[in-house]
Protein backbone atom coordinates (compact mmCIF):
# COMPACT_ATOMS: atom_id res chain seq x y z
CA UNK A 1 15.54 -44.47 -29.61
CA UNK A 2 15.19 -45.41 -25.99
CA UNK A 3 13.13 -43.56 -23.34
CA UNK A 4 14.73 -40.28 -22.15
CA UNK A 5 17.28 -40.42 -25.01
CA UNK A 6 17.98 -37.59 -27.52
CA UNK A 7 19.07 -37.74 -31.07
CA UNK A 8 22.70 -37.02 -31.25
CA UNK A 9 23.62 -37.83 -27.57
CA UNK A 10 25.45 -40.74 -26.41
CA UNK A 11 25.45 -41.69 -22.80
CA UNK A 12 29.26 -41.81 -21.04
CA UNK A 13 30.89 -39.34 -23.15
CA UNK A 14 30.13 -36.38 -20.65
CA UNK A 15 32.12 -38.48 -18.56
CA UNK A 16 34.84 -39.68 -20.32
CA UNK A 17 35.59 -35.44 -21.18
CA UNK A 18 35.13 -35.38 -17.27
CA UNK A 19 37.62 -38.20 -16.67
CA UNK A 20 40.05 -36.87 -18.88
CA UNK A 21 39.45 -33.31 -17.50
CA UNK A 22 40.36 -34.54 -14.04
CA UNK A 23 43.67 -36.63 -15.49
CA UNK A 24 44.94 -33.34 -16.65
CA UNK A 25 44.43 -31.44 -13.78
CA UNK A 26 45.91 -34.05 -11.35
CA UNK A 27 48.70 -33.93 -14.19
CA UNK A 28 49.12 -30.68 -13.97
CA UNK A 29 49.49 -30.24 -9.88
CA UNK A 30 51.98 -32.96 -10.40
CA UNK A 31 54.38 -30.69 -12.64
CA UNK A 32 53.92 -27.97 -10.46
CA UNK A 33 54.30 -29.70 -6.92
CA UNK A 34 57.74 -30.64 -8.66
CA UNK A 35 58.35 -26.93 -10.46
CA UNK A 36 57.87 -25.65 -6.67
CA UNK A 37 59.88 -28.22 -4.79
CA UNK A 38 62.77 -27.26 -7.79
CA UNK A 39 62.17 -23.48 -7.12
CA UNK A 40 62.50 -24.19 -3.40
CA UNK A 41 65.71 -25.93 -3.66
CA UNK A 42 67.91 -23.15 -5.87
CA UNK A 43 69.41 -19.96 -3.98
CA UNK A 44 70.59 -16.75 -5.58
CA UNK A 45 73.43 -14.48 -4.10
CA UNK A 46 72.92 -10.86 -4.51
CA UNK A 47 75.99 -8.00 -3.64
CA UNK A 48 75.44 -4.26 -2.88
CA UNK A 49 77.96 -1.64 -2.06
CA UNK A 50 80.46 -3.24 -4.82
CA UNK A 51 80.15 -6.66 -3.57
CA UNK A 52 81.18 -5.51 0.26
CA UNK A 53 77.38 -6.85 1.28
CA UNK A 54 76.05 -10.19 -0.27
CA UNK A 55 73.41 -12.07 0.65
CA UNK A 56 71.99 -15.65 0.06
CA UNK A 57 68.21 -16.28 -0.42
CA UNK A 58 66.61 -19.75 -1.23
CA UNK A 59 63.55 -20.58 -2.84
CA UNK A 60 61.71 -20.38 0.08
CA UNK A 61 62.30 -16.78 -0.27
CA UNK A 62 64.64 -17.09 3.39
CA UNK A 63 67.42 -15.30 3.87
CA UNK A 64 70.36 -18.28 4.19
CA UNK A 65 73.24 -16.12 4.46
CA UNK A 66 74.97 -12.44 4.63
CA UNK A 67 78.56 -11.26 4.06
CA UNK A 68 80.16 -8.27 4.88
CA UNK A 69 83.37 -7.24 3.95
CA UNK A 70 85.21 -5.78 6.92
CA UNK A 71 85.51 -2.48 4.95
CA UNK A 72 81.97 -2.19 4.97
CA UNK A 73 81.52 -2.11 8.93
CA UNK A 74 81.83 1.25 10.07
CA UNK A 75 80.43 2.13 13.62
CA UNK A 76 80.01 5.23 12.94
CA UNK A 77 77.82 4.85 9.45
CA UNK A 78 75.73 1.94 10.75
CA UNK A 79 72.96 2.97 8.54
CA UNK A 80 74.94 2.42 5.07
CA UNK A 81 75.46 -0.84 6.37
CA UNK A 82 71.84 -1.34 6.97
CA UNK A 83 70.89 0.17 3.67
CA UNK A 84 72.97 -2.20 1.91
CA UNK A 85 72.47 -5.21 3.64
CA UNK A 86 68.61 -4.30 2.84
CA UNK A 87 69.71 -3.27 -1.16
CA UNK A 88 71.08 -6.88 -1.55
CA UNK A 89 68.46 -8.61 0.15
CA UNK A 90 65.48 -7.39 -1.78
CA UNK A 91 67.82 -7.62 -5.23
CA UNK A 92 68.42 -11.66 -4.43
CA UNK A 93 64.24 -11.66 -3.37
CA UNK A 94 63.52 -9.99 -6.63
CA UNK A 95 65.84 -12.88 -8.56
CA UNK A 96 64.28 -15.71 -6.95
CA UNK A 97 60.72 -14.57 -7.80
CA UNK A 98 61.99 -14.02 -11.35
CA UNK A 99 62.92 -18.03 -11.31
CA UNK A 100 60.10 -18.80 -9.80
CA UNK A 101 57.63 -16.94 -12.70
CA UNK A 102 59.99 -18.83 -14.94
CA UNK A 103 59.54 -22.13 -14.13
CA UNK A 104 56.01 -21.91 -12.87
CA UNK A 105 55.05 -20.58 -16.40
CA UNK A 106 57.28 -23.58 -17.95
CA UNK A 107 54.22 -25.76 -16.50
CA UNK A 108 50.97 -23.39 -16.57
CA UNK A 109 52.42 -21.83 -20.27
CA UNK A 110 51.46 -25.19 -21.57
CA UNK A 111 47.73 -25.16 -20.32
CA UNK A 112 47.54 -21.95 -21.66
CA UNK A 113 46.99 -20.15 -18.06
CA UNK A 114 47.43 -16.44 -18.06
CA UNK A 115 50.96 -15.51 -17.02
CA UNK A 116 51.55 -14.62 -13.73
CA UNK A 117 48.61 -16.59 -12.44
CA UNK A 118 51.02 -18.64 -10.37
């Protein structure tokens, strides 16, 4: 056995578990660079009030667009309006972090990361 050397050990194979370590990882921020760029492109409509409000969201959790229904728009009850223009907007948030849990666990589920990590 060679100077320095220990039964049992072989020189390189810490590295090659390093190597393959780091191809797994780089893997990995590949699927999820594209599970986020796919999150960022869907939208989700939400409706409050019976559908007289709906609002768009993208992935990018902004708010793309509102519609009212002309019903809905009374001058003198401004603050239903506001209530349910604020109803559908946090119901179409709450549906685009849903799909975005989804597919972010579609990547970590299969490294065996905790859920919700991401």
């Amino acid at each position: 056995m060679g100077k320095g050397m220990k039964a049992g050990k072989r020189p390189g194979v810490k590295q090659n578990s390093q190597m393959a370590q780091m191809a797994q990882i780089q893997a990995m921020q590949k699927r999820m660079e594209e599970a986020q760029n796919a999150i960022e492109a869907k939208e989700t409509e939400a409706s409050a009030g019976g559908g007289a409000v709906s609002v768009k969201v993208n992935g990018k959790h902004e708010l793309v667009s509102v519609t009212l229904k002309p019903e809905v728009v009374d001058p003198d009850d401004i603050e239903m309006l506001q209530d349910l223009i604020v109803a559908a907007a946090n119901e179409a948030m709450r549906q685009i972090d849903e799909i975005s849990q989804q597919e972010m666990s579609k990547v970590t589920g299969s490294m065996g990361l905790p859920a919700g990590l991401f």
